[in-house]
PDB file of N, CA and C in Angstrom:
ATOM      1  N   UNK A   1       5.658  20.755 -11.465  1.00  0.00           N
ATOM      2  CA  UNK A   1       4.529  19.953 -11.046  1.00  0.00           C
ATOM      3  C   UNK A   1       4.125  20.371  -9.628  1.00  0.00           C
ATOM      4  N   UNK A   2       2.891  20.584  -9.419  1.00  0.00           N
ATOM      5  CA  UNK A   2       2.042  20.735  -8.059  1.00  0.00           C
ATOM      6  C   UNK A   2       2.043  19.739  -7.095  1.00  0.00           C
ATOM      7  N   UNK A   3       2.941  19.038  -6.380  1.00  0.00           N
ATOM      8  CA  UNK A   3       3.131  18.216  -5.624  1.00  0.00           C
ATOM      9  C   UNK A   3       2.335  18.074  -4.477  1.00  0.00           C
ATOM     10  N   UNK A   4       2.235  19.114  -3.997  1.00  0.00           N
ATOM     11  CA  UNK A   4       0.734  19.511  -2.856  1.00  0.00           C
ATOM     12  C   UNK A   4      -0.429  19.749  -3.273  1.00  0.00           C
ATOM     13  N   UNK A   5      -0.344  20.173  -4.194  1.00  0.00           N
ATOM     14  CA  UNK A   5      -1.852  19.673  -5.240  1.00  0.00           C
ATOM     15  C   UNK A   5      -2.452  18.070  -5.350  1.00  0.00           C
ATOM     16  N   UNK A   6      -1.441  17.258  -6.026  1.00  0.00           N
ATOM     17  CA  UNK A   6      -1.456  15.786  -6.449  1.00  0.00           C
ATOM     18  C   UNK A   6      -1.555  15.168  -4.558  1.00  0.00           C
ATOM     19  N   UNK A   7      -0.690  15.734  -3.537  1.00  0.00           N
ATOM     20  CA  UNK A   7      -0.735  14.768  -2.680  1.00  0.00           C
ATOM     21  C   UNK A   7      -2.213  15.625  -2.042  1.00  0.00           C
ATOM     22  N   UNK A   8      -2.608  16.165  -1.896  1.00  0.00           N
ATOM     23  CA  UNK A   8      -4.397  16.540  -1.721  1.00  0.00           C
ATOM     24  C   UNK A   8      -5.262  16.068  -2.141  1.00  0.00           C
ATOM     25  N   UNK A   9      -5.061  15.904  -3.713  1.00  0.00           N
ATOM     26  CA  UNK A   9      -5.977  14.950  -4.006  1.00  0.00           C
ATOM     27  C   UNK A   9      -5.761  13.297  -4.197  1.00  0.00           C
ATOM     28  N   UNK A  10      -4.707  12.986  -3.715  1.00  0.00           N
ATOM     29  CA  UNK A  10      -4.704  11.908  -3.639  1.00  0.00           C
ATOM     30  C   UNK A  10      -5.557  11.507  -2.079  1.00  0.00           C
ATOM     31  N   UNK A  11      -4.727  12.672  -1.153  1.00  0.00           N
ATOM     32  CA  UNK A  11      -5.799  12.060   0.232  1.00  0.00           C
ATOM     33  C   UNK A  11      -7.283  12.206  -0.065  1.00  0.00           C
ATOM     34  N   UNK A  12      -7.608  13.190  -0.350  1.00  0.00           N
ATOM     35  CA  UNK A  12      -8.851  13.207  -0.969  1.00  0.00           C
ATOM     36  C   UNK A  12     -10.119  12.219  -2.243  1.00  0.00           C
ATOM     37  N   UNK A  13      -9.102  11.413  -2.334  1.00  0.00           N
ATOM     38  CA  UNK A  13      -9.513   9.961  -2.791  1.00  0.00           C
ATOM     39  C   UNK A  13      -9.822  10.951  -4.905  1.00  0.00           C
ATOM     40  N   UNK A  14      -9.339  11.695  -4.958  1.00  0.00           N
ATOM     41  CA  UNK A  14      -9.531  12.427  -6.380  1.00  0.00           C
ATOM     42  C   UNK A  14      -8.601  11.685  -8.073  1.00  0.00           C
ATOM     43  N   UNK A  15      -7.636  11.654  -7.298  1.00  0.00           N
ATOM     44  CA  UNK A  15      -7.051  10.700  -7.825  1.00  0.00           C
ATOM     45  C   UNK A  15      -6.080   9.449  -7.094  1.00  0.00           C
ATOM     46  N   UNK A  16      -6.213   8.025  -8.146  1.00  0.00           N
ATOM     47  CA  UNK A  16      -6.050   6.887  -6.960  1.00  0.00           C
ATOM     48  C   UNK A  16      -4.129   7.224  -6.879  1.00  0.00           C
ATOM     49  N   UNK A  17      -3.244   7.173  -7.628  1.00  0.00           N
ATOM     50  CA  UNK A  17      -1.603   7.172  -7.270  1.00  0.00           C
ATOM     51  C   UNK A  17      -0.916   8.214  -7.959  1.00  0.00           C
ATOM     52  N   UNK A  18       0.025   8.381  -7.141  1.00  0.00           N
ATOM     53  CA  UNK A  18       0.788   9.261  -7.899  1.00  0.00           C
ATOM     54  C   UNK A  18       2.180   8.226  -8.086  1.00  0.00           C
ATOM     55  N   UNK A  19       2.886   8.704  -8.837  1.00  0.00           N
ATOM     56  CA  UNK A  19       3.995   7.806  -9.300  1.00  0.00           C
ATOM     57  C   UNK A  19       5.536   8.740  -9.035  1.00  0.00           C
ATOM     58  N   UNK A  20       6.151   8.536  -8.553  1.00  0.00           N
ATOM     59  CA  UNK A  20       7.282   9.770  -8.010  1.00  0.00           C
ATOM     60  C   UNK A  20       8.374   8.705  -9.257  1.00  0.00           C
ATOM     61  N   UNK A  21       9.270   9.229  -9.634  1.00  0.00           N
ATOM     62  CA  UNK A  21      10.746   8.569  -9.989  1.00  0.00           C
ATOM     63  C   UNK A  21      12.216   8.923  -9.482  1.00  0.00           C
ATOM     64  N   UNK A  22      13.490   8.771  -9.677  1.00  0.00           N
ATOM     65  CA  UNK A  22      14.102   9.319  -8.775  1.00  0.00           C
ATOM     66  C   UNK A  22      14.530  10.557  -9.385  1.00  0.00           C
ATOM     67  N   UNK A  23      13.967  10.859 -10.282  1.00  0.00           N
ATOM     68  CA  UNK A  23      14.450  12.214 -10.886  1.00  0.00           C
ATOM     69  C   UNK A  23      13.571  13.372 -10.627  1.00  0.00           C
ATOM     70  N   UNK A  24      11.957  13.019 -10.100  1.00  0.00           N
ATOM     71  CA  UNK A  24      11.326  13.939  -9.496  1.00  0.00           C
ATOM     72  C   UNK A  24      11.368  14.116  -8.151  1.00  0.00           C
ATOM     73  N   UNK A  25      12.073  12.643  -7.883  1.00  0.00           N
ATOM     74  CA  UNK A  25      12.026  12.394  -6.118  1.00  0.00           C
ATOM     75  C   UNK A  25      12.459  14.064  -5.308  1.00  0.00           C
ATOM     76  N   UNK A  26      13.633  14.400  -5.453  1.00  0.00           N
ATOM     77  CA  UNK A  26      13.403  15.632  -5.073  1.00  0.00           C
ATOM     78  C   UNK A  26      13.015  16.710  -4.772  1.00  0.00           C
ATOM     79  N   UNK A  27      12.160  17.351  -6.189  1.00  0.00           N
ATOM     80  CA  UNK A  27      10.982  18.356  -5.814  1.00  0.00           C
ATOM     81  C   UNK A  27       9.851  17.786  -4.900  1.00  0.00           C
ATOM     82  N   UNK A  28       9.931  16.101  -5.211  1.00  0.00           N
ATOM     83  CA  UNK A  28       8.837  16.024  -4.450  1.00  0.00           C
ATOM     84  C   UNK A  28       8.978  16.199  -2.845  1.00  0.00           C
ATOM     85  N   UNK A  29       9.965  15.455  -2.502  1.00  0.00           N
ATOM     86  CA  UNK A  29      10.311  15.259  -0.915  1.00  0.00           C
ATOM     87  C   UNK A  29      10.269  16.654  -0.355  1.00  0.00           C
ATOM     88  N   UNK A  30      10.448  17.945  -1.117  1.00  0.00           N
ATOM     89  CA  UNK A  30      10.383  18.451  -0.343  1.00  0.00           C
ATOM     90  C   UNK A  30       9.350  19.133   0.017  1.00  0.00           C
ATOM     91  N   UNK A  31       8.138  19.013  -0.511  1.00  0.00           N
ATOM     92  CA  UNK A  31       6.662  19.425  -0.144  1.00  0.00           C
ATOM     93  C   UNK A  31       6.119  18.026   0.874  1.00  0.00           C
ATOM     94  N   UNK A  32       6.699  16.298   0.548  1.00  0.00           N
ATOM     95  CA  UNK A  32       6.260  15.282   1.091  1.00  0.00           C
ATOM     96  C   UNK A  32       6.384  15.497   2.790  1.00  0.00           C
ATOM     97  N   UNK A  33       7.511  16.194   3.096  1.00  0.00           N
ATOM     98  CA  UNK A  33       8.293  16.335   4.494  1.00  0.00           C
ATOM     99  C   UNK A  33       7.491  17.173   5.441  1.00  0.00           C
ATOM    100  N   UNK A  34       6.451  18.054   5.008  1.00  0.00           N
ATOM    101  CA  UNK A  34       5.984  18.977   5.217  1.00  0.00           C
ATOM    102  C   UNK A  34       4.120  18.684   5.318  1.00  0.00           C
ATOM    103  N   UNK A  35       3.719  17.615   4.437  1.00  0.00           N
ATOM    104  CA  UNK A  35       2.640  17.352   4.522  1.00  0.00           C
ATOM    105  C   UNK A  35       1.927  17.188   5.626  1.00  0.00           C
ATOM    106  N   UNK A  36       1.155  17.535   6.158  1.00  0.00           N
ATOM    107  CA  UNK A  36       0.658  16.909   7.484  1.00  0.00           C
ATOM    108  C   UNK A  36      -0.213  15.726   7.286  1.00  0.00           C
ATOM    109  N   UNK A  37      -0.863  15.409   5.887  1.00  0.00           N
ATOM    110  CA  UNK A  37      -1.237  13.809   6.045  1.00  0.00           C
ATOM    111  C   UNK A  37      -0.523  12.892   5.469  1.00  0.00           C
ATOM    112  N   UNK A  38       0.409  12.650   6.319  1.00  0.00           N
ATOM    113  CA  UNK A  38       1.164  11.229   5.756  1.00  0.00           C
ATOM    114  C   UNK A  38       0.959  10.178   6.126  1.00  0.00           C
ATOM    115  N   UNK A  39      -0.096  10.311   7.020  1.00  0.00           N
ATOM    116  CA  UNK A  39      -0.554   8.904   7.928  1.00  0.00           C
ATOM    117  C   UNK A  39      -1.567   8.094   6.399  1.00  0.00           C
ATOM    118  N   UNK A  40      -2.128   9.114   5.761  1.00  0.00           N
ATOM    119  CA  UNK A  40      -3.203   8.656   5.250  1.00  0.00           C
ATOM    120  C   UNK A  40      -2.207   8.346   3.672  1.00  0.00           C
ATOM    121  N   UNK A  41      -1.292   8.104   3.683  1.00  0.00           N
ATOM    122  CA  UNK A  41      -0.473   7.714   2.242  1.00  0.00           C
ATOM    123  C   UNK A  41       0.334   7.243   2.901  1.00  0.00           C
ATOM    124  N   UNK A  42       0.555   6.035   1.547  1.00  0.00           N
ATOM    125  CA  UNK A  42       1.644   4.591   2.046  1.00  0.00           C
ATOM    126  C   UNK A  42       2.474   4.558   0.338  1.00  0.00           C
ATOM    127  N   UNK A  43       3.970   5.123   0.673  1.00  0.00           N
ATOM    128  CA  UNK A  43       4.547   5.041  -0.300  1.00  0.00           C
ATOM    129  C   UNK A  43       4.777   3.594  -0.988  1.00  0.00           C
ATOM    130  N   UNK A  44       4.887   2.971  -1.994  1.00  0.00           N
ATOM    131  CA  UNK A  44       5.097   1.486  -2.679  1.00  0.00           C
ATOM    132  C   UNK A  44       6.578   1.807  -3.458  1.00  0.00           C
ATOM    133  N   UNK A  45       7.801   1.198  -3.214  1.00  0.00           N
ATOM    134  CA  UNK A  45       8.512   1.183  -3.708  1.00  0.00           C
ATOM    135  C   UNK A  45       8.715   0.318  -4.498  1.00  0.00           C
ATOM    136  N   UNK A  46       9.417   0.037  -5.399  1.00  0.00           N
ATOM    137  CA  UNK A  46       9.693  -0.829  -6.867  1.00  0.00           C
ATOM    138  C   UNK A  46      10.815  -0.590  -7.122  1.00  0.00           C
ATOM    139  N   UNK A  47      11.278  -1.482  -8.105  1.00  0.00           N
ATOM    140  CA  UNK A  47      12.433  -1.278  -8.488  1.00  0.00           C
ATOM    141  C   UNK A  47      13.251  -0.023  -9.207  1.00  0.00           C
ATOM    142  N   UNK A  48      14.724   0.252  -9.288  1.00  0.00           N
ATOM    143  CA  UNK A  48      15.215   1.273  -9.977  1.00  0.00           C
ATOM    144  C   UNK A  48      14.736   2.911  -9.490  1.00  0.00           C
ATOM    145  N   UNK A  49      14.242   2.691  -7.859  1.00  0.00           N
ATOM    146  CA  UNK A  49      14.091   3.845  -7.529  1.00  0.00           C
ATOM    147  C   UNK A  49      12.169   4.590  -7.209  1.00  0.00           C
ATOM    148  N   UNK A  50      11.914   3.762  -8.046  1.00  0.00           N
ATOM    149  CA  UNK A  50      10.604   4.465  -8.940  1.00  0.00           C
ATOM    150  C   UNK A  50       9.212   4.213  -7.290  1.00  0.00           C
ATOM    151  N   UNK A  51       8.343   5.026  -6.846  1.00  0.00           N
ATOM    152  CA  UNK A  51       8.013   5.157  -5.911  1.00  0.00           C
ATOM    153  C   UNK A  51       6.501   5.335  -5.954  1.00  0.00           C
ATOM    154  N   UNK A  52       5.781   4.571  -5.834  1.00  0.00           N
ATOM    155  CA  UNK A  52       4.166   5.003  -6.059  1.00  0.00           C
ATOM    156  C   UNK A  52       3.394   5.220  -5.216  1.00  0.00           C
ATOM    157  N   UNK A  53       2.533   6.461  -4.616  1.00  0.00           N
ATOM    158  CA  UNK A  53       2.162   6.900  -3.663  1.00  0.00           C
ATOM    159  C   UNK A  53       0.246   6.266  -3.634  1.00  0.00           C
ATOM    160  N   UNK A  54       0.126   6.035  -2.425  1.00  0.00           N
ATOM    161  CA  UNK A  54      -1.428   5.216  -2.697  1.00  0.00           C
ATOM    162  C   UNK A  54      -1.749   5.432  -1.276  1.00  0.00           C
ATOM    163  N   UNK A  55      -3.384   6.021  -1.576  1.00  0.00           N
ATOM    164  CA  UNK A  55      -4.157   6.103  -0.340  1.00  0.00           C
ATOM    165  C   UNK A  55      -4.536   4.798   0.319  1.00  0.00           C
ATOM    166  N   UNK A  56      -4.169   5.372   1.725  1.00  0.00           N
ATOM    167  CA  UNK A  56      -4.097   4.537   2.923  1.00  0.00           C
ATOM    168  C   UNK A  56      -6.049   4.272   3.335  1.00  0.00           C
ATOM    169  N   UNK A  57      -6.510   3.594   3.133  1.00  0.00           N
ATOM    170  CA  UNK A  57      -7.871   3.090   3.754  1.00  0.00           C
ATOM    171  C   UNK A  57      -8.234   3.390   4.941  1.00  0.00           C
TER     172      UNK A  57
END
């Protein structure tokens, strides 16, 4: 999965969430760490791990 793809267009208002779990959590974090817009995404955590990424207003 394109993780810097999905978090581009998520800042980019293209698509509204992405949904991470803890079994993708990994590949993801490590493109997330690196992003330079993280100001503009606010992770939502939930239960059992599961992590939903949503543009910041």
């Amino acid at each position: 999965m394109d993780y810097e793809q999905q978090l581009n267009d998520l800042r980019d208002g293209k698509i509204d969430e992405l949904a991470i779990t803890p079994e993708t959590f990994p590949a993801f974090q490590k493109v997330w760490r690196d992003f330079p817009s993280q100001n503009k995404i606010r992770g939502v955590a939930s239960k059992q791990g599961h992590v939903k990424y949503i543009r910041v207003n």
